[in-house]
N, C-alpha and C. Protein backbone atom coordinates (compact mmCIF):
# COMPACT_ATOMS: atom_id res chain seq x y z
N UNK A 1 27.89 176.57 206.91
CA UNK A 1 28.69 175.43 206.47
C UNK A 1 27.81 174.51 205.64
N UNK A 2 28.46 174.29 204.18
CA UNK A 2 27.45 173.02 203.87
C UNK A 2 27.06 171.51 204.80
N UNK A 3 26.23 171.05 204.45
CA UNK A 3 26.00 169.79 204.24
C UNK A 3 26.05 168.83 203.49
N UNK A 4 26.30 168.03 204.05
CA UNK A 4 26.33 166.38 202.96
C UNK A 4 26.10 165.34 204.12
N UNK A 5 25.04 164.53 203.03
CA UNK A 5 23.99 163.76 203.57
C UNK A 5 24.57 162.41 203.08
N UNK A 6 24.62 161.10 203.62
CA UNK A 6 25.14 160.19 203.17
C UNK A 6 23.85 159.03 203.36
N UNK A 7 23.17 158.51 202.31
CA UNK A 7 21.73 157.32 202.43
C UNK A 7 22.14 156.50 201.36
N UNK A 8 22.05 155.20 202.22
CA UNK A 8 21.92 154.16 201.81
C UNK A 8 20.89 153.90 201.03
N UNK A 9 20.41 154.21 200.32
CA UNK A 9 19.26 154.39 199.32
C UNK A 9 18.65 152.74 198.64
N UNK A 10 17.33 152.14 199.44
CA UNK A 10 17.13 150.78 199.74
C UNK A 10 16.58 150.81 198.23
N UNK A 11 16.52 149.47 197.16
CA UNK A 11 15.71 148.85 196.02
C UNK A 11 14.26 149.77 196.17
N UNK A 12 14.00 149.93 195.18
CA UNK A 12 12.44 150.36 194.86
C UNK A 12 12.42 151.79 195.27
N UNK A 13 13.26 152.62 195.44
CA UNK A 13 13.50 154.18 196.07
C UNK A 13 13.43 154.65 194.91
N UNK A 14 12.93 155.38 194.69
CA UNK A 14 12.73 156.82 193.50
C UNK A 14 14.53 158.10 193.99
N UNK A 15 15.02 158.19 193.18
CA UNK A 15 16.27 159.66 193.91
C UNK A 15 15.56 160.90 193.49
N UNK A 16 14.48 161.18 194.08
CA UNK A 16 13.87 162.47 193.86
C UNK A 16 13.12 162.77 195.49
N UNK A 17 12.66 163.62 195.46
CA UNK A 17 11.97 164.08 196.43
C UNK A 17 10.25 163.87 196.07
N UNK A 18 9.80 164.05 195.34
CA UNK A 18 8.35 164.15 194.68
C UNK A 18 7.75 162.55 194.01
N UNK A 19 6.90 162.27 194.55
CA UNK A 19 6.28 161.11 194.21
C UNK A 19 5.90 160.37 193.40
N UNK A 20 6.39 159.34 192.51
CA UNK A 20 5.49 159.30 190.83
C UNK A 20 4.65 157.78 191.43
N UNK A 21 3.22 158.09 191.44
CA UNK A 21 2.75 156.95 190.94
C UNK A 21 2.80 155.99 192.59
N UNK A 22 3.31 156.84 193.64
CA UNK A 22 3.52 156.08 195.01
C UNK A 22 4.40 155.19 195.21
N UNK A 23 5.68 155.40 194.71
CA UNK A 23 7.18 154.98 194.37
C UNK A 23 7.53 155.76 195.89
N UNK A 24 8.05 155.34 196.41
CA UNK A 24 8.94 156.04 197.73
C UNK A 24 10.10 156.71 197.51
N UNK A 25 9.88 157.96 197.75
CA UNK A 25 11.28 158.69 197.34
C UNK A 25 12.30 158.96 198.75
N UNK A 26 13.11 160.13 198.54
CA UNK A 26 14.27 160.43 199.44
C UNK A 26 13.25 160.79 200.79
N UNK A 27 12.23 161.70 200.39
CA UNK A 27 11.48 161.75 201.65
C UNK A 27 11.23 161.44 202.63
N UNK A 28 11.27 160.31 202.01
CA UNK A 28 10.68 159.19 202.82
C UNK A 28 11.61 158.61 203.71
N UNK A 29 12.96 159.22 203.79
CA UNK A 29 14.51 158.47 204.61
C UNK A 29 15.17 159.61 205.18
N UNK A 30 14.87 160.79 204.57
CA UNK A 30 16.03 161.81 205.02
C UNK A 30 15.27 162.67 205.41
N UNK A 31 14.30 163.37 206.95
CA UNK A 31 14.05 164.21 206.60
C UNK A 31 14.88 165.81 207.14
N UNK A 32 15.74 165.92 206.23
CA UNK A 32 16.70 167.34 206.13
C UNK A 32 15.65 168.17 205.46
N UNK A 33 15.94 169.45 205.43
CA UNK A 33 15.31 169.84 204.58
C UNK A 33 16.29 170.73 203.33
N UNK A 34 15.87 171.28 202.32
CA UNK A 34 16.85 171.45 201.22
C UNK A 34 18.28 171.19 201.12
N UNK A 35 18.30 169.93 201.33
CA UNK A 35 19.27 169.18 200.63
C UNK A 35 18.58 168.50 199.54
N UNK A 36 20.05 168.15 198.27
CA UNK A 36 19.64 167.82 196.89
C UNK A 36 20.49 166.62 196.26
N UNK A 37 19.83 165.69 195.88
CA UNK A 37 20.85 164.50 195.07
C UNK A 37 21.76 165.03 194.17
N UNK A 38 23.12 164.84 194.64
CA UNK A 38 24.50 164.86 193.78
C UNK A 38 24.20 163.71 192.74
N UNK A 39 23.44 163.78 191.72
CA UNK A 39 23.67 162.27 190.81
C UNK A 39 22.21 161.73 191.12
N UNK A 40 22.39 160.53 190.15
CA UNK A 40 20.98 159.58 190.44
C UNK A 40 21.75 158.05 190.90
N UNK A 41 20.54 157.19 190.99
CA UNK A 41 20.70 155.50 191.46
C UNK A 41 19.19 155.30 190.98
N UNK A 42 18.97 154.38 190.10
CA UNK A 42 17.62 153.93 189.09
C UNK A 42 17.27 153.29 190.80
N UNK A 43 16.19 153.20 190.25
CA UNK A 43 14.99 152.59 191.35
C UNK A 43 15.42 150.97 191.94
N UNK A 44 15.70 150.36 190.65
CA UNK A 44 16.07 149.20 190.79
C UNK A 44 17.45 148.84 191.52
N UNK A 45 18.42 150.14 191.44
CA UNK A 45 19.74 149.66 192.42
C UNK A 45 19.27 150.19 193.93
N UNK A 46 20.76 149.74 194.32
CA UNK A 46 20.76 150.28 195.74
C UNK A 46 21.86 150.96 196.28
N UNK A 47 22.42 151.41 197.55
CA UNK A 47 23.36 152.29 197.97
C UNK A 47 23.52 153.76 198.00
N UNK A 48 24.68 154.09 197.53
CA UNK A 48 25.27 155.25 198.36
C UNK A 48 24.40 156.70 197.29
N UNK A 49 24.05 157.25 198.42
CA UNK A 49 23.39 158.66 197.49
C UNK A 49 23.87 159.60 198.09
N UNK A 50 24.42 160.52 197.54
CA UNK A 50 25.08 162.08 198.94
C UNK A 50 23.97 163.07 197.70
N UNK A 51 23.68 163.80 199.46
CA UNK A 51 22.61 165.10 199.18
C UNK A 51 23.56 166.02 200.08
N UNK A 52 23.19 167.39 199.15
CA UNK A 52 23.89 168.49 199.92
C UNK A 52 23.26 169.83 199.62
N UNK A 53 23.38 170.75 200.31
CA UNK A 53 22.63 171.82 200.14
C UNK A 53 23.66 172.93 199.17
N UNK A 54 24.71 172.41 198.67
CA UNK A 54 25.75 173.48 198.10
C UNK A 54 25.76 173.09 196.54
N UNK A 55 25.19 174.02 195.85
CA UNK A 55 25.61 173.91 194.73
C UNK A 55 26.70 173.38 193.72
N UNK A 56 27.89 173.98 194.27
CA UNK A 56 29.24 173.99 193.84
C UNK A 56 29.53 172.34 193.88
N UNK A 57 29.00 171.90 195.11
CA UNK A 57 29.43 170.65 195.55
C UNK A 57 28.72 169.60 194.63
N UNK A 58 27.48 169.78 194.87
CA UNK A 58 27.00 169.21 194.10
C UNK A 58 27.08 168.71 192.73
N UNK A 59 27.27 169.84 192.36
CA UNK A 59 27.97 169.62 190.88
C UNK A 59 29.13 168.73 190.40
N UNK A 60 30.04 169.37 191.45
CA UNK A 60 31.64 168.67 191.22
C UNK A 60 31.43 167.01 191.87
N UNK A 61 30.55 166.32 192.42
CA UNK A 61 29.98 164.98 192.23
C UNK A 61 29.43 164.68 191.63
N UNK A 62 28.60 165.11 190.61
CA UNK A 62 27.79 164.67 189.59
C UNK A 62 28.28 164.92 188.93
N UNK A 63 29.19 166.19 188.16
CA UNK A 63 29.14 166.34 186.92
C UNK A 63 30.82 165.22 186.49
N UNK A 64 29.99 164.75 185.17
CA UNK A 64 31.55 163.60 184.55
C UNK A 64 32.73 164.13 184.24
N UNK A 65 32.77 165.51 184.55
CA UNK A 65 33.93 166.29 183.78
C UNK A 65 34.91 166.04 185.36
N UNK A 66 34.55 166.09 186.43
CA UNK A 66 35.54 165.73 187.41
C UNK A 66 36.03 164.35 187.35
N UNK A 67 35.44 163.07 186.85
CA UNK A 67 35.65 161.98 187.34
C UNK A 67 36.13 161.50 187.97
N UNK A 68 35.21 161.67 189.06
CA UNK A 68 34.86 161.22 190.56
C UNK A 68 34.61 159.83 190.53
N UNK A 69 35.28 158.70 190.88
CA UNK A 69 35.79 157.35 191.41
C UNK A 69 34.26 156.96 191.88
N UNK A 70 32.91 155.83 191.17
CA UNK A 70 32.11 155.61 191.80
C UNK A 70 31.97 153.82 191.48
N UNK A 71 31.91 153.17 192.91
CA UNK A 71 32.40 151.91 193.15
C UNK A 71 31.23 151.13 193.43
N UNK A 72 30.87 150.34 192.67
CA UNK A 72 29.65 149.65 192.67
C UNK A 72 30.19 147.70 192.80
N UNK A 73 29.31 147.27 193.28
CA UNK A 73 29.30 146.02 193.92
C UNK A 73 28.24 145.36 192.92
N UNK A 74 28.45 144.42 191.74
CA UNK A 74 26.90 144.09 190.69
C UNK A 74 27.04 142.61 190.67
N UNK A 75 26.09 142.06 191.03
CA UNK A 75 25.99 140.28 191.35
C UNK A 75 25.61 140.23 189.61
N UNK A 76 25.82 139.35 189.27
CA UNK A 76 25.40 139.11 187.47
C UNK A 76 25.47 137.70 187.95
N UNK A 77 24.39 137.47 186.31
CA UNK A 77 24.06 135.53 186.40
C UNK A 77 25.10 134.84 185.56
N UNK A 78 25.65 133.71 186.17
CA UNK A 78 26.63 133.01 185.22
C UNK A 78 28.18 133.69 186.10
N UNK A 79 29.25 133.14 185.20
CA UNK A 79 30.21 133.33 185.35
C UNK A 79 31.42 133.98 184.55
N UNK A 80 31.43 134.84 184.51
CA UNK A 80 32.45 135.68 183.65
C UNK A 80 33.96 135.09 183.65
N UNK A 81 34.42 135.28 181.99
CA UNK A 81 35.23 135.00 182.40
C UNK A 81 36.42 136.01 182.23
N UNK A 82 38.07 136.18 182.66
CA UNK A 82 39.15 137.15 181.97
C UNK A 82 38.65 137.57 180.83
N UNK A 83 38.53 137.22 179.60
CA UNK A 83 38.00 138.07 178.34
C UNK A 83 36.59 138.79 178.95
N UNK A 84 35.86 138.80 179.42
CA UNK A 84 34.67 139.07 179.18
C UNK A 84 34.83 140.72 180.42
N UNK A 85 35.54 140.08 181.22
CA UNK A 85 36.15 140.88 182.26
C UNK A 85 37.07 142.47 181.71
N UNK A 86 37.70 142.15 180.96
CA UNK A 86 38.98 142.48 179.53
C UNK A 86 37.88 143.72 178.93
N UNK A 87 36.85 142.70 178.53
CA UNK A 87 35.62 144.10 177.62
C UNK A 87 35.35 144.88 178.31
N UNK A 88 34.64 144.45 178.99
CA UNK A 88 34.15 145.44 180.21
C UNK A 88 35.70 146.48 180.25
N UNK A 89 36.09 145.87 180.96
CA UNK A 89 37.68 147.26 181.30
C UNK A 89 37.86 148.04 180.09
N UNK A 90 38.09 147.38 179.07
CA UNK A 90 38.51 148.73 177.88
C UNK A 90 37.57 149.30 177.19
N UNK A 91 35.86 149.13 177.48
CA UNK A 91 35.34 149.96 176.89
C UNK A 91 34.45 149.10 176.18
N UNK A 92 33.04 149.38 176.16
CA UNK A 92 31.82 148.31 175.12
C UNK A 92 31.21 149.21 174.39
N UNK A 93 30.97 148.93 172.88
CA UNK A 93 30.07 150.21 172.10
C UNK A 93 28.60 149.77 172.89
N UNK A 94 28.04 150.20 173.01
CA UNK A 94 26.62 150.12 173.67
C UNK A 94 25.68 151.12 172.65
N UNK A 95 25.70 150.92 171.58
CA UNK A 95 25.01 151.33 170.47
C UNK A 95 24.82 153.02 170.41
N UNK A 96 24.30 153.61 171.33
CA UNK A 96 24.29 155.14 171.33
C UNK A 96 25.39 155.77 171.89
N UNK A 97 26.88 155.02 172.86
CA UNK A 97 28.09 155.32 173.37
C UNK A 97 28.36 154.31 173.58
N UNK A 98 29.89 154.73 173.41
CA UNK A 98 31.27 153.62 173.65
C UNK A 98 31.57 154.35 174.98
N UNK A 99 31.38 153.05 176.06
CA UNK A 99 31.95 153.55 177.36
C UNK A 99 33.05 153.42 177.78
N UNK A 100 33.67 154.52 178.84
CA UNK A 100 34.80 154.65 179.19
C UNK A 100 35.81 153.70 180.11
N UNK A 101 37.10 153.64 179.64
CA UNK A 101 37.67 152.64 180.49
C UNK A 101 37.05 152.49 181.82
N UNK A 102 37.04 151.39 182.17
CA UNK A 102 36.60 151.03 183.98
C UNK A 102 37.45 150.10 184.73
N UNK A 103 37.57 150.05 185.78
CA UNK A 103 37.92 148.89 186.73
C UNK A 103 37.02 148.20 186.66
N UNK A 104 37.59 146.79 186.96
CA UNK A 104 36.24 145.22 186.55
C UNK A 104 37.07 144.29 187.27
N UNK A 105 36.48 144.12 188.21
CA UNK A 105 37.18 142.62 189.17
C UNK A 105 35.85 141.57 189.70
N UNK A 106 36.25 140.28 189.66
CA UNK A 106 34.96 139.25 190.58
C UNK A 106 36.07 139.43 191.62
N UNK A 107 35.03 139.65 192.53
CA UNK A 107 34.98 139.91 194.41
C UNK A 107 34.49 138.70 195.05
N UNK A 108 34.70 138.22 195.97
CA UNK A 108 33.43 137.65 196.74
C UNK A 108 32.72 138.49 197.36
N UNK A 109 31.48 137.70 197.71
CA UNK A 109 30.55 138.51 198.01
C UNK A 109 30.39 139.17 199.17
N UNK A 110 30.12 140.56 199.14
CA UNK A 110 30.96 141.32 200.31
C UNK A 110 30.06 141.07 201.66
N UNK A 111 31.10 141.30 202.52
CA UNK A 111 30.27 140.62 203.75
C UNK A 111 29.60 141.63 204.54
N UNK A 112 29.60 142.83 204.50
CA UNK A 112 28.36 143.58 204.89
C UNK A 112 27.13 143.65 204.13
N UNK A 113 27.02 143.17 203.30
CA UNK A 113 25.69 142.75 202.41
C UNK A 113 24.84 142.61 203.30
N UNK A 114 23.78 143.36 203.12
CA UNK A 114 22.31 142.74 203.64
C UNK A 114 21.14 142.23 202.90
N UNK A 115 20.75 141.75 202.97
CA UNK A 115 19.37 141.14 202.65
C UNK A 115 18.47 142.05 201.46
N UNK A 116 18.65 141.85 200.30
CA UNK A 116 17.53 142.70 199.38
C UNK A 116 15.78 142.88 199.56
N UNK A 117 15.15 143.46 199.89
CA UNK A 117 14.00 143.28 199.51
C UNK A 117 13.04 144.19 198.25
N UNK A 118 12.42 143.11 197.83
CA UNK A 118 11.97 141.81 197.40
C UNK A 118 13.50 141.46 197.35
N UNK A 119 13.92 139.96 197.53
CA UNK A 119 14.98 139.21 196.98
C UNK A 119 15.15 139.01 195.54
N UNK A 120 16.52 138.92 194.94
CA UNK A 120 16.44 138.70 194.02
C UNK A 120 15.95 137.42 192.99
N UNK A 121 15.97 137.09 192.33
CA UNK A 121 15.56 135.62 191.22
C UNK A 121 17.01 134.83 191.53
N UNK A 122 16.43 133.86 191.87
CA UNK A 122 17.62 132.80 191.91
C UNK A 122 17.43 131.41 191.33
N UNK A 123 17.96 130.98 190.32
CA UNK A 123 17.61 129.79 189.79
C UNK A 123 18.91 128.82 189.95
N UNK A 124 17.88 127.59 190.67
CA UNK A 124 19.32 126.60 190.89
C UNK A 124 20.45 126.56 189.80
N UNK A 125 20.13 125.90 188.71
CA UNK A 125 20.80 125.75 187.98
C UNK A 125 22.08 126.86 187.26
N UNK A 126 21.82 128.11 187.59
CA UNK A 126 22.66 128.76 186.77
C UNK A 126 23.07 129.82 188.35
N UNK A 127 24.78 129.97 188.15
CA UNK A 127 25.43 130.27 189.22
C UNK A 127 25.71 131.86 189.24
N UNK A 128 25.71 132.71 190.26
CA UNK A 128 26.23 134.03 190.27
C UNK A 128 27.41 134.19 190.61
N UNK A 129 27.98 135.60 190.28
CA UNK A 129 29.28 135.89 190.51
C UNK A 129 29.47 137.32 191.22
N UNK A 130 29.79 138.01 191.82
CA UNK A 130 29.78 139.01 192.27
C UNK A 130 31.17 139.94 191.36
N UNK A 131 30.42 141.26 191.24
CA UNK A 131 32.03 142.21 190.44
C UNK A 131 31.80 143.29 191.02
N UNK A 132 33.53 143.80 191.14
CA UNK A 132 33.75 144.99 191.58
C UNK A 132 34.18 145.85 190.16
N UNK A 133 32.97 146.85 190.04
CA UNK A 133 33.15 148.16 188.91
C UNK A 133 33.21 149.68 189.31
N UNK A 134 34.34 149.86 188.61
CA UNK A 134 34.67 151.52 189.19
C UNK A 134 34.52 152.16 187.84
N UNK A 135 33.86 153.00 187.79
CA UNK A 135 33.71 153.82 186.82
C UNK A 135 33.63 155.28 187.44
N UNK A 136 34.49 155.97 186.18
CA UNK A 136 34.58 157.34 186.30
C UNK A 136 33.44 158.33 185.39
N UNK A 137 32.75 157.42 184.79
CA UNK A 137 31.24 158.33 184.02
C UNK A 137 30.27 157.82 185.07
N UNK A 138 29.03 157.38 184.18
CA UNK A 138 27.43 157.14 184.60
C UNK A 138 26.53 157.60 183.75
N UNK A 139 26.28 156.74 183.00
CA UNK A 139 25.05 157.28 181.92
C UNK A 139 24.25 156.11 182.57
N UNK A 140 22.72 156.28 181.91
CA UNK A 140 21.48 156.03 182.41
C UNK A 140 21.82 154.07 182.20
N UNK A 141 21.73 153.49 183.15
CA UNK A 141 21.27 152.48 183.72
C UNK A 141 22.43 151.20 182.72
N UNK A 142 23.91 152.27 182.58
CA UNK A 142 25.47 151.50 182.13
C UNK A 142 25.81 150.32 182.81
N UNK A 143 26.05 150.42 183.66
CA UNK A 143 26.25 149.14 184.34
C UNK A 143 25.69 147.60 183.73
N UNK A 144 24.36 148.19 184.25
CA UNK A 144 23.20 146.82 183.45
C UNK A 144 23.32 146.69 182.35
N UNK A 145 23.64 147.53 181.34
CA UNK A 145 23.11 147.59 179.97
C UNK A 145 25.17 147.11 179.62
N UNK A 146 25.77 147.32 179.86
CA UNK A 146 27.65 146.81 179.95
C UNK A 146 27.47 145.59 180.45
N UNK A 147 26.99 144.95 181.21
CA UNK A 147 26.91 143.68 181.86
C UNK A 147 26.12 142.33 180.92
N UNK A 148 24.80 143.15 180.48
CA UNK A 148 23.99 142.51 179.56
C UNK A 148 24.79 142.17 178.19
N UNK A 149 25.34 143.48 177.66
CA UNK A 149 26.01 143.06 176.01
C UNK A 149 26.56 142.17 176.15
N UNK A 150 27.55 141.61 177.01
CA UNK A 150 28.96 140.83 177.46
C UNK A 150 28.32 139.40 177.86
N UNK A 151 26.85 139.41 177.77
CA UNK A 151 26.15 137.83 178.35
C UNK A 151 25.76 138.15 179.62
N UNK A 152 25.84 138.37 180.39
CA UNK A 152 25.98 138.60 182.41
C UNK A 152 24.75 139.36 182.61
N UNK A 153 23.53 138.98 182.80
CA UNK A 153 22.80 140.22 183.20
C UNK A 153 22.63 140.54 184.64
N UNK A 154 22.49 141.41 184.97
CA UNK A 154 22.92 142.03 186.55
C UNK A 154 21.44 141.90 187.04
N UNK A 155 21.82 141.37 188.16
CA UNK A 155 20.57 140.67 189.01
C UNK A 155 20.49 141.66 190.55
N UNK A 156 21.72 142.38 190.54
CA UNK A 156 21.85 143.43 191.90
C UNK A 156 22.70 144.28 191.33
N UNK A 157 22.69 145.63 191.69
CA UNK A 157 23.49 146.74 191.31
C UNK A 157 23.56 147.61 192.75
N UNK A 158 24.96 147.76 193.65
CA UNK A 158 24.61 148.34 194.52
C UNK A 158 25.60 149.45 194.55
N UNK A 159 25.96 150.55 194.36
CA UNK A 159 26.52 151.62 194.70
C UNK A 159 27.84 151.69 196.03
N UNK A 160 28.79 151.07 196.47
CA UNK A 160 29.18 151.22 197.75
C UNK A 160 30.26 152.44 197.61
N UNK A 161 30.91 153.07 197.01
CA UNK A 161 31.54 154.91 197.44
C UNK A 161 31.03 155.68 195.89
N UNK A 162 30.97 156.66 196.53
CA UNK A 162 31.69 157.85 195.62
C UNK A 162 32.17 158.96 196.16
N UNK A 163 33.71 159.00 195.08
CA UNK A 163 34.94 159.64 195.33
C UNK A 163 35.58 158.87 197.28
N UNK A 164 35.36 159.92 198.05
CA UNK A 164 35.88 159.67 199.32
C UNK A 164 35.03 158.79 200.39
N UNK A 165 33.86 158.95 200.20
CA UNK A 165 32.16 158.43 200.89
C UNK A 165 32.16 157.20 200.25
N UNK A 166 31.93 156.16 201.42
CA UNK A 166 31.60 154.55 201.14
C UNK A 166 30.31 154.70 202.48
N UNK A 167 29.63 153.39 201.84
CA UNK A 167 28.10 152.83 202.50
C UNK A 167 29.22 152.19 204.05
N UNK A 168 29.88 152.06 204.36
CA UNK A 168 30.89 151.16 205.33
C UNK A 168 29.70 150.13 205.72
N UNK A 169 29.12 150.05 206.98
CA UNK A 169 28.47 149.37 207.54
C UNK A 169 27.10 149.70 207.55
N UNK A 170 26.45 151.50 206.87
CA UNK A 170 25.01 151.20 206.64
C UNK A 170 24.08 151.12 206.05
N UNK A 171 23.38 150.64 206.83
CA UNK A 171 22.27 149.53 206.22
C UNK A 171 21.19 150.40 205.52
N UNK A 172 20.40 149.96 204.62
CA UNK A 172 19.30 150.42 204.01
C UNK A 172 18.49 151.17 204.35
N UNK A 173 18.27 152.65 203.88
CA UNK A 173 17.45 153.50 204.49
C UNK A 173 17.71 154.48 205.80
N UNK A 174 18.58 154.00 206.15
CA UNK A 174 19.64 155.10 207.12
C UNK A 174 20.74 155.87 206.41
N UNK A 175 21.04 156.71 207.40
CA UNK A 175 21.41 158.39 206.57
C UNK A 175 22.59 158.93 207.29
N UNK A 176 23.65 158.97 207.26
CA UNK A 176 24.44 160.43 208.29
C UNK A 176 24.98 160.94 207.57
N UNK A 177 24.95 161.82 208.29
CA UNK A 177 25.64 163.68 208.04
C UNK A 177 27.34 163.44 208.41
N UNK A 178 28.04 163.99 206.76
CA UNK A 178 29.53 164.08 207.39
C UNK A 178 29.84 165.43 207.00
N UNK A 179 31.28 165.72 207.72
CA UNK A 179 31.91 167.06 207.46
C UNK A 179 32.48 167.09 205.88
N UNK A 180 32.51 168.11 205.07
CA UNK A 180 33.08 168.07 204.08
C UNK A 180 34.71 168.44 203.97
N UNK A 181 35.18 167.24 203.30
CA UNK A 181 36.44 167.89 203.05
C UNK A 181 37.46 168.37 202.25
């Protein structure tokens, strides 16, 4: 029977197994053995990572041709407003691609949140907003780089589902095993 591995994958985590430079990877949280990241999460975010030992599976979560529902939680500085909200949803040229429609909502800030470490930059004067983004692609480090064009630069990026799998209640660096369905 396959596996699938569900980690909360904490700030400063490498999504590899192999070490660059003494970056902490999956190793270091899961120890399964050959299971494999469905997808990446840059070093700098956080949340949901599924590892699985099945090829097939694997694929059909990573690859964009399924578009598979992945729901991210991104604190940005300042305050967005409906138009800016509007871009984001229908699509931003981002110079090398025009990205694909998305869901774009301000949330409050969700209350299983825990504590970042290092914390993020917080400056009195200028206020955050929390957004809920669903996107059905993922190119290299969209989110931030969609958030930035629009004014908003993203100060947290956290991953909470993809497709059926949400982080629910855990916390950073913890892991369980679910049945596939």
């Amino acid at each position: 029977m396959p596996r699938l591995i569900l980690l909360n994958k904490p700030f400063g985590v490498l999504t590899q197994f192999t070490s660059e430079l003494g970056h902490a990877t999956l190793k270091d949280f899961v120890p399964v053995p050959n299971v494999y990241p469905a997808g990446r999460l840059d070093a700098d975010s956080e949340g949901l990572v599924l590892l699985t030992d099945d090829g097939a599976l694997q694929a059909r979560i990573a690859d964009p041709r399924h578009k598979l529902a992945k729901r991210y939680w991104v604190q940005v500085e300042g305050i967005p407003e409906s138009a800016d909200l509007l871009r984001l949803t229908n699509g931003i040229d981002l110079g090398d691609f025009v990205t694909a429609k998305c869901e774009c909502k301000i949330i409050d800030e969700p209350a299983s949140l825990w504590q970042r470490t290092p914390p993020i930059r917080v400056r009195a004067a200028i206020p955050t907003t929390w957004l809920e983004i669903i996107l059905r692609e993922g190119k290299n480090r969209q989110i931030r780089r969609m958030t930035a064009k629009i004014g908003y630069p993203c100060l947290r990026l956290i991953r909470y589902s993809i497709g059926q799998w949400t982080l629910r209640d855990m916390q950073p660096g913890k892991w369980r095993e679910e049945e596939i369905r």
